[in-house]
Protein backbone atom coordinates (compact mmCIF):
# COMPACT_ATOMS: atom_id res chain seq x y z
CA UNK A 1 -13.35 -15.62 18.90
CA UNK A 2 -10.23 -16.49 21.26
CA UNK A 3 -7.46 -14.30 22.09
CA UNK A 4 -4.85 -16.30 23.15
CA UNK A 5 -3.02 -14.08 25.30
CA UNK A 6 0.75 -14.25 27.03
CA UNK A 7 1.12 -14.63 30.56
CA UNK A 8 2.74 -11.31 30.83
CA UNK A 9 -0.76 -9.91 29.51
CA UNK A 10 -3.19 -12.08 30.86
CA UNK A 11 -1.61 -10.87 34.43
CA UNK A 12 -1.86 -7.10 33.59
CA UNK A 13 -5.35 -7.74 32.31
CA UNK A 14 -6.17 -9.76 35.77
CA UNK A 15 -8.06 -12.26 34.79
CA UNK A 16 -8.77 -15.83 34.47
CA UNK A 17 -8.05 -17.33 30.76
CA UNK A 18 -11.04 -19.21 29.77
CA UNK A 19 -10.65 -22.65 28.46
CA UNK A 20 -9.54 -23.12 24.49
CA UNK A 21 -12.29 -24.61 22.56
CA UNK A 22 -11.71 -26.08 18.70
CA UNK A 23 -11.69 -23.50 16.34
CA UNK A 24 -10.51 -22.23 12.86
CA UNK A 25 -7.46 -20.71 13.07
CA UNK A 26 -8.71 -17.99 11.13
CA UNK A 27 -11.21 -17.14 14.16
CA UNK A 28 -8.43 -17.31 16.92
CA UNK A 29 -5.72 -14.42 17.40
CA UNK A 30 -2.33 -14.21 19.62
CA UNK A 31 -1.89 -11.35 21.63
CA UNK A 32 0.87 -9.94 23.92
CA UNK A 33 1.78 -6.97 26.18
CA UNK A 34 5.19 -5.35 25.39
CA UNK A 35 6.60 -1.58 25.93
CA UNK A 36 7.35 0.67 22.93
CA UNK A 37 9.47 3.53 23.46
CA UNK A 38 8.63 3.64 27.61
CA UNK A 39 4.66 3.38 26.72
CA UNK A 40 2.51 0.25 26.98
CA UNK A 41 1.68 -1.69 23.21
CA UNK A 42 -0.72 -4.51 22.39
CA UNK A 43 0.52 -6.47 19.36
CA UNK A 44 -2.45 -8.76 18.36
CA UNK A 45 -2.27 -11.41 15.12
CA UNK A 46 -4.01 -14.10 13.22
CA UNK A 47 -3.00 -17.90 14.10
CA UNK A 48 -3.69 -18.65 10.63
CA UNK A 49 -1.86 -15.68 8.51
CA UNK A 50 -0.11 -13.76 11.21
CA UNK A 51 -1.58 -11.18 10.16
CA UNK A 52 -2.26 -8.09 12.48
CA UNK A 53 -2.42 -4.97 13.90
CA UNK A 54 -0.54 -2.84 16.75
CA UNK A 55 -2.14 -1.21 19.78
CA UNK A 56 -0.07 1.78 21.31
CA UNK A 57 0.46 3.89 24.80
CA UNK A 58 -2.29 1.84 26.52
CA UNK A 59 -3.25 3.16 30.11
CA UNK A 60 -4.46 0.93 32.89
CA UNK A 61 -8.05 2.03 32.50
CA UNK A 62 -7.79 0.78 28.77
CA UNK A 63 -7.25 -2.88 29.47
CA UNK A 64 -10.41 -2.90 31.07
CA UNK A 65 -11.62 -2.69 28.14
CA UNK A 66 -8.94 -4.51 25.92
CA UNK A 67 -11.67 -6.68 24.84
CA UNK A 68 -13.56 -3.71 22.83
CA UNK A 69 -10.60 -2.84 21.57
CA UNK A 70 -9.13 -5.67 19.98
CA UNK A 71 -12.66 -6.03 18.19
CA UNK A 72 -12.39 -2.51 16.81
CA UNK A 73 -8.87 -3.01 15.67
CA UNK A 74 -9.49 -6.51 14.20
CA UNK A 75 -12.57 -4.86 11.87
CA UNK A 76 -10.37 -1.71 11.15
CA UNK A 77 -7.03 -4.42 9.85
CA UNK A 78 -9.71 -6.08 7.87
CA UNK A 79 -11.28 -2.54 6.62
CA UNK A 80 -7.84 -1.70 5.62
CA UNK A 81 -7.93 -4.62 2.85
CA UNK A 82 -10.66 -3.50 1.26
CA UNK A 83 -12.81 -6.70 2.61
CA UNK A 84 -16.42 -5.82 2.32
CA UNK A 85 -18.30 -4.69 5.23
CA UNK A 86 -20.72 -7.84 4.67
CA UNK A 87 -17.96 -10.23 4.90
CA UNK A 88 -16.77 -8.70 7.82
CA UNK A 89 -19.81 -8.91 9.52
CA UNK A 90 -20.05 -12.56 8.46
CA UNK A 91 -16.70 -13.00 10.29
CA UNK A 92 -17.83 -11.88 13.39
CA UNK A 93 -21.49 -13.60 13.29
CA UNK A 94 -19.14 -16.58 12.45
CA UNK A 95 -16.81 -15.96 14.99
CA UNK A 96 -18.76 -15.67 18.39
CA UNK A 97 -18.25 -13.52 21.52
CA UNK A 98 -14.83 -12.73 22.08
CA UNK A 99 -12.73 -14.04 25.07
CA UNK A 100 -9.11 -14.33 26.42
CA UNK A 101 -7.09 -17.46 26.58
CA UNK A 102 -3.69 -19.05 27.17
CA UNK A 103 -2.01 -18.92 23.78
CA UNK A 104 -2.56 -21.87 21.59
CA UNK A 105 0.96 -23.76 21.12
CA UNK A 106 4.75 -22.65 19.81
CA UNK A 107 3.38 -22.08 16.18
CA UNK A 108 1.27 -19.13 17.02
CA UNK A 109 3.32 -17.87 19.81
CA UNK A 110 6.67 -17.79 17.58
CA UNK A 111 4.65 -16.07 14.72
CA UNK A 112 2.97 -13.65 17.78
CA UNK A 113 6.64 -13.30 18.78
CA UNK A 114 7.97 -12.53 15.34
CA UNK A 115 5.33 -10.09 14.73
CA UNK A 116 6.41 -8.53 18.44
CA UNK A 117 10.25 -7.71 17.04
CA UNK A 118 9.07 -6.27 13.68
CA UNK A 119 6.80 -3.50 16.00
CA UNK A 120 9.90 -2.95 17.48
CA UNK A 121 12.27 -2.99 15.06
CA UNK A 122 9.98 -0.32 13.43
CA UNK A 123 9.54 2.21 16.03
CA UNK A 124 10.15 4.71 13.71
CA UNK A 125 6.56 4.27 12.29
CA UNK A 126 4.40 4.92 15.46
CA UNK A 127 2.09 7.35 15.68
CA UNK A 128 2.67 8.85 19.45
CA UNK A 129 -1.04 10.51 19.13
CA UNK A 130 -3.28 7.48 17.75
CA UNK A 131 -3.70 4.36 19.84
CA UNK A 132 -4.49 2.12 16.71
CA UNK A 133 -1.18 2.19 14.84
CA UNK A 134 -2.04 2.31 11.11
CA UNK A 135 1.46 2.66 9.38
CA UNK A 136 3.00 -0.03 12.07
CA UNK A 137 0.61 -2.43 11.21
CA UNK A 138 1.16 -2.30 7.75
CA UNK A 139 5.10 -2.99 8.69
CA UNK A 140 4.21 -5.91 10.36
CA UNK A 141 1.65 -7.37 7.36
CA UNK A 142 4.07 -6.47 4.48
CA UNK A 143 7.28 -9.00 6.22
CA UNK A 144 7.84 -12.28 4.02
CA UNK A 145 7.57 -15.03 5.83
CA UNK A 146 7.02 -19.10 5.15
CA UNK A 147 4.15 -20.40 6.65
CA UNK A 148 5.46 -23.67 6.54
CA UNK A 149 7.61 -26.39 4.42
CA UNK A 150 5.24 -26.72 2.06
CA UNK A 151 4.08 -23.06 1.33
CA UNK A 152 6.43 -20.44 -0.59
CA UNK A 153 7.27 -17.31 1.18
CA UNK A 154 3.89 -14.99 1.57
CA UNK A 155 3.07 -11.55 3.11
CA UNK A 156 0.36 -11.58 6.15
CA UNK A 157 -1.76 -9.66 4.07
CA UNK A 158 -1.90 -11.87 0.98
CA UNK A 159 -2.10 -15.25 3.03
CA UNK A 160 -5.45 -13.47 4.93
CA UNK A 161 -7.12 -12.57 1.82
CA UNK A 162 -6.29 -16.27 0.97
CA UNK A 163 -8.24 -17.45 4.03
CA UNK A 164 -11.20 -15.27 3.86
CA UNK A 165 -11.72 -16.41 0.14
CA UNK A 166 -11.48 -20.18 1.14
CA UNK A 167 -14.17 -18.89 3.98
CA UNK A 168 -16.59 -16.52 2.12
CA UNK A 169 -15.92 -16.94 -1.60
CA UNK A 170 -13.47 -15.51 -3.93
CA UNK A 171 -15.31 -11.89 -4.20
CA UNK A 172 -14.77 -10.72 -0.65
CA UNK A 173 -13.56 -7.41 -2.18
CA UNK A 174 -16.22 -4.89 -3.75
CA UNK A 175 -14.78 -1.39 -3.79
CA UNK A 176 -14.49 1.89 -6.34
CA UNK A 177 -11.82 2.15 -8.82
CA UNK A 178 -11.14 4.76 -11.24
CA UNK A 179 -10.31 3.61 -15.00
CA UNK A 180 -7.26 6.25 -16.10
CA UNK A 181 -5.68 6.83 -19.19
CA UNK A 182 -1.79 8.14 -18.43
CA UNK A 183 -0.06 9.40 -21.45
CA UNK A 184 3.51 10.34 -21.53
CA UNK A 185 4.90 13.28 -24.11
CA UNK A 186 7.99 12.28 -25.80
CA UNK A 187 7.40 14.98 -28.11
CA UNK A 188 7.01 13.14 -31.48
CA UNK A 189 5.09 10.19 -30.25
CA UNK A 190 3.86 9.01 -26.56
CA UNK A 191 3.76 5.84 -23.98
CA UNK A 192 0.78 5.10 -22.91
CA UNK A 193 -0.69 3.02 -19.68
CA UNK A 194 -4.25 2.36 -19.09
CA UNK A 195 -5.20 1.47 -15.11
CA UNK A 196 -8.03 0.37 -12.85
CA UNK A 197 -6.65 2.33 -9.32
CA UNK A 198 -8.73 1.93 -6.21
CA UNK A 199 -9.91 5.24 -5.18
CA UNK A 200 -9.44 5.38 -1.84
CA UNK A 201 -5.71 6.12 -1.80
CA UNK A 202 -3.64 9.46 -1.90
CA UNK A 203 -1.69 11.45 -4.43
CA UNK A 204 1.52 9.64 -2.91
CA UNK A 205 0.19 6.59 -3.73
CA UNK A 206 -0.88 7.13 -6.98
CA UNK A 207 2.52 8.81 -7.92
CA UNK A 208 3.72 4.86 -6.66
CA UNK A 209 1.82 3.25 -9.41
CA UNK A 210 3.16 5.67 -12.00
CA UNK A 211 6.00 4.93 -11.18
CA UNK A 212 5.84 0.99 -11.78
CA UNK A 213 3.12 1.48 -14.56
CA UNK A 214 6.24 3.44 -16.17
CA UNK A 215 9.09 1.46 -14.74
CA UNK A 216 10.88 5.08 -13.50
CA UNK A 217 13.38 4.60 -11.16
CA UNK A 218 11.77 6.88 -8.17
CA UNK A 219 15.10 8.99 -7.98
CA UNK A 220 13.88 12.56 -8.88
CA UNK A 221 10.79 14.92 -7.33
CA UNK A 222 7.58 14.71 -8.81
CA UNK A 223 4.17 16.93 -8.65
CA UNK A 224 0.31 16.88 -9.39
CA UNK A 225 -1.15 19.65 -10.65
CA UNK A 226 -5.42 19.03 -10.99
CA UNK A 227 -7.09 21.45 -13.65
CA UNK A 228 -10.84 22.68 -13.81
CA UNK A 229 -12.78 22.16 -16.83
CA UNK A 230 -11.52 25.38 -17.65
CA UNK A 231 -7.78 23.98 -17.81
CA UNK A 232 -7.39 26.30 -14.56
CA UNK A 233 -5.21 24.75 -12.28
CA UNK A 234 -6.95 23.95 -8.58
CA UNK A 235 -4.50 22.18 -6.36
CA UNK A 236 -1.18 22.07 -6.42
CA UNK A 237 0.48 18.79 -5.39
CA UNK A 238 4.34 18.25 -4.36
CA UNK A 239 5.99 15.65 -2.94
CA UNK A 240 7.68 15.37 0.83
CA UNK A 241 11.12 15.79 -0.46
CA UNK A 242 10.86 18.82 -2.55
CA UNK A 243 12.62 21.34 0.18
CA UNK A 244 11.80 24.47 -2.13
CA UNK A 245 7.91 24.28 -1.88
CA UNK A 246 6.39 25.54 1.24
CA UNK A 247 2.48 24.12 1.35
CA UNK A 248 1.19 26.65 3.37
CA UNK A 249 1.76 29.55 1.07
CA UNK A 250 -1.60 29.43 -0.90
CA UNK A 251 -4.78 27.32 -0.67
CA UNK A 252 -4.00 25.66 -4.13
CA UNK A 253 -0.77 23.71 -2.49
CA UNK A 254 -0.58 20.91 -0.44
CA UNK A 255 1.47 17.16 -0.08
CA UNK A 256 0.58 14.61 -2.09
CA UNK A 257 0.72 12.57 0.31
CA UNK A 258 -2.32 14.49 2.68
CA UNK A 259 -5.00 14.02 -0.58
CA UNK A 260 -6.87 11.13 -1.84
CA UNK A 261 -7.83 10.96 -4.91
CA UNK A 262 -11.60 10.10 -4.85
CA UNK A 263 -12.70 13.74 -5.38
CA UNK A 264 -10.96 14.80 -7.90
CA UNK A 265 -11.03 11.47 -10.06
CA UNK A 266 -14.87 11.53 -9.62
CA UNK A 267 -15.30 15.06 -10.72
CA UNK A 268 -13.16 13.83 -13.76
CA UNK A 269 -10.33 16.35 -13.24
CA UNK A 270 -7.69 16.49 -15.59
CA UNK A 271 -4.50 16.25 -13.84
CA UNK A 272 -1.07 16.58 -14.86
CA UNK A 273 1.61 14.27 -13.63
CA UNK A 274 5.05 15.66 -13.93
CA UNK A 275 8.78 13.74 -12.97
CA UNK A 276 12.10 14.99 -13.13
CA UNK A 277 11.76 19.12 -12.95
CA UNK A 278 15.04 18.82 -15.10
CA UNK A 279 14.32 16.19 -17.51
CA UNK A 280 10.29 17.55 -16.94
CA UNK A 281 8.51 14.11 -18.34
CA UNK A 282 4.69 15.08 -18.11
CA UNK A 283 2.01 12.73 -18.01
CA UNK A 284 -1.32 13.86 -18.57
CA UNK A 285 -3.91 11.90 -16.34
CA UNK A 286 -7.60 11.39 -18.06
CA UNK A 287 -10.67 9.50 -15.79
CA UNK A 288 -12.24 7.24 -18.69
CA UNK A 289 -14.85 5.89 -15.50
CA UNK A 290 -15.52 5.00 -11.94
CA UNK A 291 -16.32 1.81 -11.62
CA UNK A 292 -18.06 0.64 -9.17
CA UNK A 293 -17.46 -2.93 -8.22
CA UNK A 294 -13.52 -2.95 -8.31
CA UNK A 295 -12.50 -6.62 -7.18
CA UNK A 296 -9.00 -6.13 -6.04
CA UNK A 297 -7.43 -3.85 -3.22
CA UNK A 298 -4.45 -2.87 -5.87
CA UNK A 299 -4.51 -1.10 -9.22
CA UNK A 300 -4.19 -3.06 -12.31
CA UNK A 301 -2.52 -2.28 -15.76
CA UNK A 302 -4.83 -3.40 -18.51
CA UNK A 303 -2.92 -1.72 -21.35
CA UNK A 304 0.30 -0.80 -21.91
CA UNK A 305 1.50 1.44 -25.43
CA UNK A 306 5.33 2.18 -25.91
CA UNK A 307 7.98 2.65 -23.62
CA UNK A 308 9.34 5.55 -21.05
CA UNK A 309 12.59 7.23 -22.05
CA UNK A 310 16.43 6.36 -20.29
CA UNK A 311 16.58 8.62 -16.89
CA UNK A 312 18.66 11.61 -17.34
CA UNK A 313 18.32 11.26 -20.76
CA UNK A 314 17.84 14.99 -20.66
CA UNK A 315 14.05 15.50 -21.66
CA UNK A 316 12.26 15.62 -25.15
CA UNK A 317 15.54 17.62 -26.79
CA UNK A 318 17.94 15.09 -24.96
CA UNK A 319 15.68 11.49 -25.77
CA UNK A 320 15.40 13.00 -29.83
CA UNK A 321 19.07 13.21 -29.75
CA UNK A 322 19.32 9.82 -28.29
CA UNK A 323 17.02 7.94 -30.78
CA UNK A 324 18.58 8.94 -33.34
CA UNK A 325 22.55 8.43 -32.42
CA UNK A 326 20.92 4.27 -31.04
CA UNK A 327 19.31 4.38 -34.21
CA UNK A 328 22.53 4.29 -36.69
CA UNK A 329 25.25 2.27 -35.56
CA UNK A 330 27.38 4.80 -37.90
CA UNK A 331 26.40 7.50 -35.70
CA UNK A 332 29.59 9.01 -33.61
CA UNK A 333 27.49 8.62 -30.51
CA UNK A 334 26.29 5.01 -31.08
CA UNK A 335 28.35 2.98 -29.08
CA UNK A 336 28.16 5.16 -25.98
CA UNK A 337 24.45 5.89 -25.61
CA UNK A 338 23.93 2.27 -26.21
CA UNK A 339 26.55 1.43 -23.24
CA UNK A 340 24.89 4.23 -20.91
CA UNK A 341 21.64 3.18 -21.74
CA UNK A 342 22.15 -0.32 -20.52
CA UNK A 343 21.84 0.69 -17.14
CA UNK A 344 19.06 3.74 -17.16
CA UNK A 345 16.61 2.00 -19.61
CA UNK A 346 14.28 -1.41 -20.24
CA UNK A 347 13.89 -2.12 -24.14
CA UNK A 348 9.79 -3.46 -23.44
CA UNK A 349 7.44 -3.20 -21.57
CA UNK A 350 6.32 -6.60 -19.95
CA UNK A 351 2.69 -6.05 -18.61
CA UNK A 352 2.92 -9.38 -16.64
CA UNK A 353 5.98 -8.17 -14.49
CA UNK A 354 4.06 -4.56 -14.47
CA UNK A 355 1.39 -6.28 -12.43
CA UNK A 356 2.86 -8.63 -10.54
CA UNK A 357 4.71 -5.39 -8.86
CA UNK A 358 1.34 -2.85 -8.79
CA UNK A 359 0.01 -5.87 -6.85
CA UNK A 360 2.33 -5.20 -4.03
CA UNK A 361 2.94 -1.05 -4.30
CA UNK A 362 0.92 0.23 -2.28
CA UNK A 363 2.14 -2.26 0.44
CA UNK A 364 5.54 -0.13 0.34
């Protein structure tokens, strides 16, 4: 594997570049030395996807052993997609010992270089305690870019998944999902959106995919509360934003966004999703199964019954008044519901659209 590195790193790591052999572009990686907020960063990508990952307040004894590092961030990136551990190790076997290099031509050092701004521009996202910068990272893998004048514009992260299936086959994911049933009260009837969810995200996340599943608009708090098979409630979930809730108060209440969800959707909790503590739309959350061989690293929508009320529409009381007044173009209210409505409410549901946005939501 070749790390084509800047002169500006090459000379801080002191030593001499070996020569640059013909290889895949999806086994060589650029790699340069820049300063983040006064400390020392490593920003290492792909040739091939510029996809990559961000290395942060590196000390001189760590560049002595840059080398180790870069491997352990590499399988961590590629951990972080959901890419089996087999095809990882494939990679590697692939790959060969890893070594440092002059960088290899303008392509990959103006995608290295492009990838350098965006872990600047994004400062805000560092981690000052952890040296391998998770939420940075996925900043840099989630820009659009065009590879070239004959590709569309891609993310990093898609266009690597791309080359590792050309590589190893098309199933180069193999992770757990859970299979959940979300049903919205309206009262008198229900919406209803079946999902495959991979299980190894949080509370925040999953409140994410409600949120597209059910095309809300994101503009009002939301919490989880999980039940016992008593209907006892055992954890309390809010969101970051909801000032009034202090998580430390009892052991039942925490952030979303500090919880996965793999315990609780594998002890088949019921859990209760609720948005809008004025409007108070609850969704109750059933685990049909776990499956076990989940092919994607996003959740799905398989099914999709009736549609989510207008925001603000002012809960069950308020979305019964509105029915019936865009019901009967005699009613008094007609015209302006239907006008208000125009911009707080989609007629359908379109499950194609649906996914095509849950494939990217938990890139956000």
């Amino acid at each position: 594997m070749q790390i084509g590195c800047t002169k500006n790193l090459l000379t801080t790591l002191a030593v001499k570049a070996a020569e640059k052999t013909e290889a895949a572009d999806l086994f060589c990686w650029s790699a340069n030395l820049l300063t983040i907020k006064r400390r020392k960063a490593v920003v290492v990508v792909n040739d091939s996807n510029r996809f990559g990952f961000v290395l942060y307040g590196l000390k001189a004894k760590d560049f002595s052993q840059l080398k180790t590092l870069i491997e352990d961030g590499i399988r961590r990136c590629l951990a972080a997609e959901n890419i089996s551990e087999a095809v990882i190790r494939a990679y590697f076997e692939q790959a060969d010992d890893l070594v440092f290099t002059k960088t290899r031509g303008r392509v990959a050092v103006a995608r290295l270089n492009k990838a350098c701004e965006r872990a600047d521009l994004f400062d805000n996202w560092l981690d000052t305690s952890a040296r391998y910068q998770t939420d940075l990272s996925r900043m840099i893998n989630n820009d659009l870019f065009k590879p070239d004048k004959t590709r569309d514009y891609s993310h990093p992260y898609e266009l690597l998944l791309a080359d590792f299936q050309r590589f190893y086959g098309e199933k180069i994911i193999s992770i757990e999902a859970a299979d959940l049933l979300i049903k919205l009260d309206l009262g008198a009837t229900s919406a209803s959106r079946r999902l495959l969810v991979p299980l190894g995200i949080t509370f925040a996340d999953l409140h994410k995919i409600i949120q597209v599943a059910f095309d809300w608009q994101g503009v009002h708090l939301h919490g989880f509360l999980v039940l016992d098979d008593r209907g006892q409630p055992v954890l309390n979930l809010a969101c970051k934003f909801d000032d009034d809730f202090d998580p430390f108060d009892d052991g039942q209440t925490v952030w979303d966004q500090d919880v996965r969800i793999d315990d609780a959707m594998k002890k088949r909790r019921q859990i209760r999703y609720t948005y809008d503590y004025g409007d108070n739309w609850c969704h109750e959350i059933t685990v049909f199964n776990i499956v076990s061989d989940y092919d994607k690293n996003y959740p799905t929508c398989i099914m999709a019954e009736g549609n989510r009320p207008p925001e603000d529409v002012g809960g069950i009381p308020g979305y019964e008044a509105y029915q019936t007044a865009i019901g009967n173009p005699d009613h008094p209210d007609h015209a302006q519901f239907k006008s208000w409505a125009a911009s707080h409410w989609k007629p359908a549901v379109d499950l194609a659209i649906t996914n095509r946005q849950l494939r990217h939501v938990l890139k956000r």
